[in-house]
C-alpha atoms as a PDB file:
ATOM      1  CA  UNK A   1     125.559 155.734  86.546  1.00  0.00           C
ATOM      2  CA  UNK A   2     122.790 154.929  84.218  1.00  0.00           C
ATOM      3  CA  UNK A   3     123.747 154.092  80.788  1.00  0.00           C
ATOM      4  CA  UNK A   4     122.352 156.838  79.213  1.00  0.00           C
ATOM      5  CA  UNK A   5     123.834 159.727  81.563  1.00  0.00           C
ATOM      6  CA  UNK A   6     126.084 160.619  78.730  1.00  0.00           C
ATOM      7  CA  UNK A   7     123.846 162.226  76.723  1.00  0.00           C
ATOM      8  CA  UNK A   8     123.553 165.068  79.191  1.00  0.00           C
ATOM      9  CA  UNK A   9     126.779 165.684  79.002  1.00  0.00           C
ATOM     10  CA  UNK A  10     128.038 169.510  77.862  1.00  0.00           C
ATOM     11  CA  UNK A  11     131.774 170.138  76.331  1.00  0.00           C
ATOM     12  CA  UNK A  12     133.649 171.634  79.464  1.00  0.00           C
ATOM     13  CA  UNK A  13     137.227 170.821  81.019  1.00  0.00           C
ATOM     14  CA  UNK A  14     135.760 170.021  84.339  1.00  0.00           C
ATOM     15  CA  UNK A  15     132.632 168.111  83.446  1.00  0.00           C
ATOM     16  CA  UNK A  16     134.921 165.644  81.149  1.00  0.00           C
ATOM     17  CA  UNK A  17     137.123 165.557  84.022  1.00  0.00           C
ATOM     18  CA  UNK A  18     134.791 164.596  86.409  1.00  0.00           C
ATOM     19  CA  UNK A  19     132.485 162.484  84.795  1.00  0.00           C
ATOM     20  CA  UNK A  20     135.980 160.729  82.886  1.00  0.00           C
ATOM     21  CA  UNK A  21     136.672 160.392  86.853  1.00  0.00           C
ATOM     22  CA  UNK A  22     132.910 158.544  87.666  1.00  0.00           C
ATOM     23  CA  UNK A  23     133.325 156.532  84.278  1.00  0.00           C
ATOM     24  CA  UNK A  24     136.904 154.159  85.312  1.00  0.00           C
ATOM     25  CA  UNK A  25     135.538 152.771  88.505  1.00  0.00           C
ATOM     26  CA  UNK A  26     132.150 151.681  86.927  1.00  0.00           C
ATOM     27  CA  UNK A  27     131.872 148.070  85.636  1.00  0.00           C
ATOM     28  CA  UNK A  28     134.673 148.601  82.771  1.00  0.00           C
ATOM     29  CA  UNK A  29     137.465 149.249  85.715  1.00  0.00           C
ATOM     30  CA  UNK A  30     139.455 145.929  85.032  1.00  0.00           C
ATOM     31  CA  UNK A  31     139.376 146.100  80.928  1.00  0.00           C
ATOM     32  CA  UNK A  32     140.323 149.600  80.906  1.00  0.00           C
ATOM     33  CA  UNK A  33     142.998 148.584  83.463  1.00  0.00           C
ATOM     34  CA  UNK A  34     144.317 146.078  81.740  1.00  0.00           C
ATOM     35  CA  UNK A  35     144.303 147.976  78.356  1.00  0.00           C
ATOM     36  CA  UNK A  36     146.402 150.524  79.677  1.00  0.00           C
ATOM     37  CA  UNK A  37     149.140 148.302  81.286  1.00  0.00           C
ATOM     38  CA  UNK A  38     149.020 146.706  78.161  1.00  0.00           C
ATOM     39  CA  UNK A  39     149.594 149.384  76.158  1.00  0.00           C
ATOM     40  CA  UNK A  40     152.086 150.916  78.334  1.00  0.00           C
ATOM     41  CA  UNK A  41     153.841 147.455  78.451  1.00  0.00           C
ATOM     42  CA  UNK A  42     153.817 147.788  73.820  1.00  0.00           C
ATOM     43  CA  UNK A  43     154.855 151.306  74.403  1.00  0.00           C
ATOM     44  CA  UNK A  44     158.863 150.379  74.880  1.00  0.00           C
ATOM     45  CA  UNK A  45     159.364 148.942  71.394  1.00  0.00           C
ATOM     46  CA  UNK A  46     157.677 151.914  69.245  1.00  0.00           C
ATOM     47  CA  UNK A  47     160.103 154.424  72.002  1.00  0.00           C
ATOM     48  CA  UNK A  48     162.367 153.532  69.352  1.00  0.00           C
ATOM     49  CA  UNK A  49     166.437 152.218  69.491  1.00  0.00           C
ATOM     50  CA  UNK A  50     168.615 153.877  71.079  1.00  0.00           C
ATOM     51  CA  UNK A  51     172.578 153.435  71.117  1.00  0.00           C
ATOM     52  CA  UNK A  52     175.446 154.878  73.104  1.00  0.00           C
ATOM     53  CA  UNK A  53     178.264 156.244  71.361  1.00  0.00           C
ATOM     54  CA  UNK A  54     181.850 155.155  72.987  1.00  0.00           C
ATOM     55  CA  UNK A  55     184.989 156.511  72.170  1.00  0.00           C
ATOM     56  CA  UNK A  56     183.879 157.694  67.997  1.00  0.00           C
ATOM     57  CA  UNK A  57     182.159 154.243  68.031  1.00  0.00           C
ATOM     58  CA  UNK A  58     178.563 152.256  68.198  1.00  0.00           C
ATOM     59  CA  UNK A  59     178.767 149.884  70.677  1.00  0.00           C
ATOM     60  CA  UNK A  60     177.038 147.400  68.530  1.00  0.00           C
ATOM     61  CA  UNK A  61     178.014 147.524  64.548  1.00  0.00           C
ATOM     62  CA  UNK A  62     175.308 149.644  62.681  1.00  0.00           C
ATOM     63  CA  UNK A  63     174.733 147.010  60.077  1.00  0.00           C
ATOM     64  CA  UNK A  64     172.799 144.927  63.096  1.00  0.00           C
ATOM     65  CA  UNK A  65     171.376 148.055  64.099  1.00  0.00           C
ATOM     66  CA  UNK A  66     169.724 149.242  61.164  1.00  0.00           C
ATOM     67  CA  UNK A  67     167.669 146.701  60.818  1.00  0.00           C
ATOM     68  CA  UNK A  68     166.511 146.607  64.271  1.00  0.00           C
ATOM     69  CA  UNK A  69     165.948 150.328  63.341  1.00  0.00           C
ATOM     70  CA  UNK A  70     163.609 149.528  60.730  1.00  0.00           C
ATOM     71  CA  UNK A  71     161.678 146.991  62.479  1.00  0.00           C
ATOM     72  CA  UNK A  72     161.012 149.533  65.109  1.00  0.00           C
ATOM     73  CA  UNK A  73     159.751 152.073  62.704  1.00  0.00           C
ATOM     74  CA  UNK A  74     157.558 149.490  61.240  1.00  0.00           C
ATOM     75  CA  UNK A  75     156.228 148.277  64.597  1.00  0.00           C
ATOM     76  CA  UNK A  76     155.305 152.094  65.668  1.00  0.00           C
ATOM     77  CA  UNK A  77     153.840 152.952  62.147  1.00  0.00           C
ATOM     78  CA  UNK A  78     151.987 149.543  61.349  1.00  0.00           C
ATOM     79  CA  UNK A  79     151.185 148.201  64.917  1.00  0.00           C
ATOM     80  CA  UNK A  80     151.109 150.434  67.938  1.00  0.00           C
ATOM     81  CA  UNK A  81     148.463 153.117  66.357  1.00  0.00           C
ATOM     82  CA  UNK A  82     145.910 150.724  66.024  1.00  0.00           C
ATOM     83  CA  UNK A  83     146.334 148.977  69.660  1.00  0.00           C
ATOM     84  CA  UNK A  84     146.260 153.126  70.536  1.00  0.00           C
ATOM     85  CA  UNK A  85     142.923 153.801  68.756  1.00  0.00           C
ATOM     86  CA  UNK A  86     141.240 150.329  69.954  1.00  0.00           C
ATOM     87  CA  UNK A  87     142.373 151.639  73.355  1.00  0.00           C
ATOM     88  CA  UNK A  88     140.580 155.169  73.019  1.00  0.00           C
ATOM     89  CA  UNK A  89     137.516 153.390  71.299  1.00  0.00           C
ATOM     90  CA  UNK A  90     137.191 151.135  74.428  1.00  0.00           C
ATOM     91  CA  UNK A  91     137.257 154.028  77.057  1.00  0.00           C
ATOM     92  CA  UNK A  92     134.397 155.636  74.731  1.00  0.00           C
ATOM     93  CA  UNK A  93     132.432 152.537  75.412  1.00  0.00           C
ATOM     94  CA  UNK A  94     132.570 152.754  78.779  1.00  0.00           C
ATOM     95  CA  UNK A  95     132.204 156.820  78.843  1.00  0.00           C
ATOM     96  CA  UNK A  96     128.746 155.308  76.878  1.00  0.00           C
ATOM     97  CA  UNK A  97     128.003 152.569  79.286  1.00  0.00           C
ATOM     98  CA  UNK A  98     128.527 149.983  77.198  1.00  0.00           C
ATOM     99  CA  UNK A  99     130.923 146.947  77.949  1.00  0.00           C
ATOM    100  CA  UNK A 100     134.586 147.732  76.758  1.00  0.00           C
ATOM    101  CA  UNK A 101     135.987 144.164  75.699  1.00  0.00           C
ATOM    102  CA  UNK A 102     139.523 143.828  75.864  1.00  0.00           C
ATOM    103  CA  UNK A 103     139.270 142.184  72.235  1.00  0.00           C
ATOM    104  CA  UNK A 104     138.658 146.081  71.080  1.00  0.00           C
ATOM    105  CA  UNK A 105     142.342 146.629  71.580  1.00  0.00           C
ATOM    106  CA  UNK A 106     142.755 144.649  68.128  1.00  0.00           C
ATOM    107  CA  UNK A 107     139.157 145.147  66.441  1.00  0.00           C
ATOM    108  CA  UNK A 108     140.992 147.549  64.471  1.00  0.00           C
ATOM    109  CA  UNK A 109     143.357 144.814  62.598  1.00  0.00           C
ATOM    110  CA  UNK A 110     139.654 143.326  61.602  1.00  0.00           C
ATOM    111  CA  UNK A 111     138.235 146.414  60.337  1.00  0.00           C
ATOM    112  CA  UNK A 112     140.128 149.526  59.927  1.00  0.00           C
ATOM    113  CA  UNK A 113     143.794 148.745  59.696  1.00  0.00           C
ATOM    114  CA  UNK A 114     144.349 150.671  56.592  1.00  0.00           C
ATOM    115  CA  UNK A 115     142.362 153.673  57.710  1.00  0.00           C
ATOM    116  CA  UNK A 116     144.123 153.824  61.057  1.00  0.00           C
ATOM    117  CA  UNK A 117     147.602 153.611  59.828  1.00  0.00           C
ATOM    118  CA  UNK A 118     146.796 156.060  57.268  1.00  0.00           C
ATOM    119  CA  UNK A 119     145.313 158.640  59.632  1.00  0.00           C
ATOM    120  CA  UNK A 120     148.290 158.001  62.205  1.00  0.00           C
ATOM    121  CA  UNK A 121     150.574 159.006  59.413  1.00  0.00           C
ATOM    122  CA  UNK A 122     148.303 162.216  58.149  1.00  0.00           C
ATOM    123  CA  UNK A 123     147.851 163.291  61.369  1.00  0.00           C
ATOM    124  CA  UNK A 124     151.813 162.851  62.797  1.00  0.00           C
ATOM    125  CA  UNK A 125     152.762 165.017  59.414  1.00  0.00           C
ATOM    126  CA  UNK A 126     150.652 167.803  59.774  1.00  0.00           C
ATOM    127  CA  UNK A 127     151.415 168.445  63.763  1.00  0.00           C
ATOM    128  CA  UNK A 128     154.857 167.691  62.708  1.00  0.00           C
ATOM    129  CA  UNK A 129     154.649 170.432  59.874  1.00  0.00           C
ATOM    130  CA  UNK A 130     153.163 172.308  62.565  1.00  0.00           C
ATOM    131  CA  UNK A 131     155.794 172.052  64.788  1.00  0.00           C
ATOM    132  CA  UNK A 132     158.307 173.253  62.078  1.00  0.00           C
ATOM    133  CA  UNK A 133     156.079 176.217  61.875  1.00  0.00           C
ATOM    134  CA  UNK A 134     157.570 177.970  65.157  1.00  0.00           C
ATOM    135  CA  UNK A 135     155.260 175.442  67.718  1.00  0.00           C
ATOM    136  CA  UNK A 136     152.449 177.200  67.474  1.00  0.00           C
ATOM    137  CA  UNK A 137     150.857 176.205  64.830  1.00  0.00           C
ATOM    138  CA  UNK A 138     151.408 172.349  65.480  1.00  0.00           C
ATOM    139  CA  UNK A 139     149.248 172.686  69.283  1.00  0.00           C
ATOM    140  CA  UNK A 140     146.689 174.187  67.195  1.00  0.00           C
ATOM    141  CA  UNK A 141     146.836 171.052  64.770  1.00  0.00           C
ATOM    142  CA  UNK A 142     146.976 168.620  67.251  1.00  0.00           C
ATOM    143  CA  UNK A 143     144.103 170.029  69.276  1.00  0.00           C
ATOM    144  CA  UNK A 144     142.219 170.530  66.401  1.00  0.00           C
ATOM    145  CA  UNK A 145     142.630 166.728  65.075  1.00  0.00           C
ATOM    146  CA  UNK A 146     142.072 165.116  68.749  1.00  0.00           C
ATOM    147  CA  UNK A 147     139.399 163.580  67.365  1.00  0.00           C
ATOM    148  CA  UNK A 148     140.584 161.782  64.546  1.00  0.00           C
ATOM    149  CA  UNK A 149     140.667 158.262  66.442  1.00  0.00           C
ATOM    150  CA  UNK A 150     137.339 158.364  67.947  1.00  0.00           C
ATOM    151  CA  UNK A 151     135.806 158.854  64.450  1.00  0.00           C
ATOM    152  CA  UNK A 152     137.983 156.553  63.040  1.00  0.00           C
ATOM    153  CA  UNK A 153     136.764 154.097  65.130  1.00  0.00           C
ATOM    154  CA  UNK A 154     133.522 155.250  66.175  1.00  0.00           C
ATOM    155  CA  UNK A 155     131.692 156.196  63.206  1.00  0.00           C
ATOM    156  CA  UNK A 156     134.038 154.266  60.717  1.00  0.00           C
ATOM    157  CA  UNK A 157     135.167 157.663  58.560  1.00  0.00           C
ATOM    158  CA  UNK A 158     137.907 157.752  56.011  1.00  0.00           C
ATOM    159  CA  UNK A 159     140.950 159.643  57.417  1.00  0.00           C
ATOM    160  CA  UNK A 160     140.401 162.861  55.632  1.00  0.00           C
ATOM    161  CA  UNK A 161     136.841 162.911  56.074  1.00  0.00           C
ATOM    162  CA  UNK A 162     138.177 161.984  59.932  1.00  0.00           C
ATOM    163  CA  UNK A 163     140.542 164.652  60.004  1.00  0.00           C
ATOM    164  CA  UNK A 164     138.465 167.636  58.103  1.00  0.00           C
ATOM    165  CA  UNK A 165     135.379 166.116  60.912  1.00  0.00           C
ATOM    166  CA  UNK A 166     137.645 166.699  63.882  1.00  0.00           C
ATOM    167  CA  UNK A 167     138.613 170.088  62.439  1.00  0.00           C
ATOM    168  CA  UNK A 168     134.845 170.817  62.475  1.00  0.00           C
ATOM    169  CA  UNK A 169     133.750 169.192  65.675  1.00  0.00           C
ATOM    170  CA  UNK A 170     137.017 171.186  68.047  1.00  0.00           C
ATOM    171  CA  UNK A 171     135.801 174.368  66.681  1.00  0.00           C
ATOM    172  CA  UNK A 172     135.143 176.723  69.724  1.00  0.00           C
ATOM    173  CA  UNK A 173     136.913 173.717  71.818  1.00  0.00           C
ATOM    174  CA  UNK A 174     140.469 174.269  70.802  1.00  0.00           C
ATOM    175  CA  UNK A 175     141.387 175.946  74.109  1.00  0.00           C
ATOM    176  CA  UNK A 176     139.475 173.438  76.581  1.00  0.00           C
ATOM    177  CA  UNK A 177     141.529 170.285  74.431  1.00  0.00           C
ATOM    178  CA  UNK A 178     145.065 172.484  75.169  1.00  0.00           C
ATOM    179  CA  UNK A 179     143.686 172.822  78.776  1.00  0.00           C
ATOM    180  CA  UNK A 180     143.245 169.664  79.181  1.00  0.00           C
ATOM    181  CA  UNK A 181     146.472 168.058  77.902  1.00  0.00           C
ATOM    182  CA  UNK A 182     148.086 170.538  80.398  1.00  0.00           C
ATOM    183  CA  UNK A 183     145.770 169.214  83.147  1.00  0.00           C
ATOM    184  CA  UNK A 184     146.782 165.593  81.962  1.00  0.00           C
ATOM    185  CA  UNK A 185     150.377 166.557  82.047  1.00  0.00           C
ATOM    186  CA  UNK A 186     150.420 167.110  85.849  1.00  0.00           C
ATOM    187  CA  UNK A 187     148.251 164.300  86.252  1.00  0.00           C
ATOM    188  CA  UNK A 188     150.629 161.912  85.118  1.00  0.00           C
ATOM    189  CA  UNK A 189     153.247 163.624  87.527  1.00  0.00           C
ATOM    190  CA  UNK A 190     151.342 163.457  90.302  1.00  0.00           C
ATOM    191  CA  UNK A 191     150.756 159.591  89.208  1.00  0.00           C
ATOM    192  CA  UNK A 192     154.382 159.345  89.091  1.00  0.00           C
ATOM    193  CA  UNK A 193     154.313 160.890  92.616  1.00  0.00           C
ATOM    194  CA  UNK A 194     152.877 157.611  94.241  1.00  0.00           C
ATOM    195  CA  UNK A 195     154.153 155.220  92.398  1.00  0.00           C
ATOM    196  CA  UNK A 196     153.231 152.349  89.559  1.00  0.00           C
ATOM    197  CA  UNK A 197     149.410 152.498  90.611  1.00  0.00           C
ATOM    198  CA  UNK A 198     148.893 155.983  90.577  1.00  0.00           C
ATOM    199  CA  UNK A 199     150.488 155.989  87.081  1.00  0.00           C
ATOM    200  CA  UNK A 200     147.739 153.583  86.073  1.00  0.00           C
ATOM    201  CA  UNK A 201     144.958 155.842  87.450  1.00  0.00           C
ATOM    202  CA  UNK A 202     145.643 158.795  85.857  1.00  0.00           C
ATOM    203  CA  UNK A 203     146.185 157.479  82.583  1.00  0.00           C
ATOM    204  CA  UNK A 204     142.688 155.999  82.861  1.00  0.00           C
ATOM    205  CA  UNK A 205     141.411 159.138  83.844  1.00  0.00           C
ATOM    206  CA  UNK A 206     143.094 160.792  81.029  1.00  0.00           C
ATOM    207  CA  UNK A 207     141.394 158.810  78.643  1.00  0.00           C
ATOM    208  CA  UNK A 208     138.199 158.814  80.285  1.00  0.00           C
ATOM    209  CA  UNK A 209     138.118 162.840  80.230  1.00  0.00           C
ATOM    210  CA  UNK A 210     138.940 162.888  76.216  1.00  0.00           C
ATOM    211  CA  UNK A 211     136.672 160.273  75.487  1.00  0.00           C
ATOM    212  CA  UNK A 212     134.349 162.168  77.445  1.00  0.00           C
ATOM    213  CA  UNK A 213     134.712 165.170  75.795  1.00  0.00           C
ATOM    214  CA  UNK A 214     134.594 163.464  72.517  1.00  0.00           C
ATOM    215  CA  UNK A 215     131.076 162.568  73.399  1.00  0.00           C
ATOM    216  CA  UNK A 216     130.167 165.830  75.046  1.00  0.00           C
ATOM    217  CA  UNK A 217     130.892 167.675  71.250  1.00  0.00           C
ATOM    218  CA  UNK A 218     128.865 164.968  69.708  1.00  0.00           C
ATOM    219  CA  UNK A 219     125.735 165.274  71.770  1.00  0.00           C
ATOM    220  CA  UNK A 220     126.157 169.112  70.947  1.00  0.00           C
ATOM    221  CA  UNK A 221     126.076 168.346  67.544  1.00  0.00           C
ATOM    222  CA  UNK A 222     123.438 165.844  67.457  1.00  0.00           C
ATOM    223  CA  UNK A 223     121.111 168.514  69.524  1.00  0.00           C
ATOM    224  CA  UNK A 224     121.868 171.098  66.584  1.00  0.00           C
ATOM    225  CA  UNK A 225     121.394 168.088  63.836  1.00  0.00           C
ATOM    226  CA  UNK A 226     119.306 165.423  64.842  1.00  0.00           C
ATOM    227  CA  UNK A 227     120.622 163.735  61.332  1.00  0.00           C
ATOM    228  CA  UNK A 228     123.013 161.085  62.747  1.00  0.00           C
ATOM    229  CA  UNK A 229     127.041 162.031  61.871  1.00  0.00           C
ATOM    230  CA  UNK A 230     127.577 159.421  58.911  1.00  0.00           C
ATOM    231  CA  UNK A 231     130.195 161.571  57.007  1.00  0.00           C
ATOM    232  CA  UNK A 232     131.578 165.326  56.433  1.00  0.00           C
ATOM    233  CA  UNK A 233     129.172 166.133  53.737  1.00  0.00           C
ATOM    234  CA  UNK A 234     126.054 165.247  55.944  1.00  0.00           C
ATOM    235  CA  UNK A 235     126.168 168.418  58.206  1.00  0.00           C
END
């Protein structure tokens, strides 16, 4: 795959399948590997505490629990979004043909901490507030701010100007992002089906077919505006 293949890409549920598919076994396969057993390995603290009840009773007294509590709160609010976004940001390198450097899993504690955690927490309360809103409304939030991390990370946005960008970019795409999460549901089943290794595949894949489609919507945008996409205001 030459490096610059990408560019001919076109927003569809199939083509960011398929070329997500080409993308993990090209010369980023062991990074992006070890990225997501990493990050499946940091997901168990930020699944939160959880304690039985026996009898009326904790098993453990809640005053050592609460602050265990807090530190996990903490640890998925402060920590685990920006290993998640340098994750996404690395499978867009590769999607690009570039080299995707494990160190990107932590470029965002350099450069973006703030704007990460912030946009974790925007983002979480609107799909949340979505949610509230009889479902609905919260898949149409979510799929309408999938690409919050890629322009966090990718073209270095503020997260408003991140969020109200996403809004702007999934317009017309809203249905191919649900689609897809769907499709990436029964992925990871059928990765479940065989085993530890098949998990690992199609969560690569996964990736690879959002990044992908991240990309696709950009070259779109950059064939209607050959301006490059600095900020909101700019298109």
């Amino acid at each position: 795959m030459e490096n610059n293949n990408y560019l001919q890409l076109y927003p569809s549920l199939g083509g960011s399948f398929s070329f997500g598919w080409k993308v993990i076994f090209q010369k980023s396969f062991l990074p992006l590997l070890i990225a997501v057993i990493l990050c499946g390995l940091l997901d168990g603290p930020a699944a939160g505490v959880n304690w039985k009840i026996d009898e009326g009773h904790f098993t453990f007294p809640f005053l050592f629990m609460f602050p265990v509590i807090l530190i996990g709160l903490a640890y998925s609010i402060l920590f685990k979004p920006v290993i998640d976004y340098g994750e996404q940001y690395m499978f867009l390198k590769a999607v690009r043909g570039e080299e995707a450097e494990i160190k990107l899993l932590i470029e965002g504690f350099r450069t973006k901490y703030l704007n990460i955690v912030l946009a974790n927490l925007i983002v979480f309360a609107l799909v949340m507030v979505g949610f509230i809103m009889l479902i609905i409304p919260g898949i149409i939030i979510a799929c309408r701010l999938a690409f919050v991390s890629y322009l966090i990370m990718d073209k270095d946005l503020e997260p408003i100007k991140a969020i109200e960008k996403s809004w702007q970019m999934t317009k017309g795409h809203g249905w191919t992002i649900f689609f897809m999460a769907i499709v990436s549901f029964f992925l990871f089943i059928a990765g479940i089906i065989v085993f530890i290794f098949g998990v690992l595949i199609s969560l690569m894949w996964i990736h690879a077919a959002f990044a992908t489609l991240y990309q696709s919507v950009l070259n779109q945008l950059d064939d209607e505006n050959p301006i490059p996409i600095l900020g909101v205001n700019e298109i």
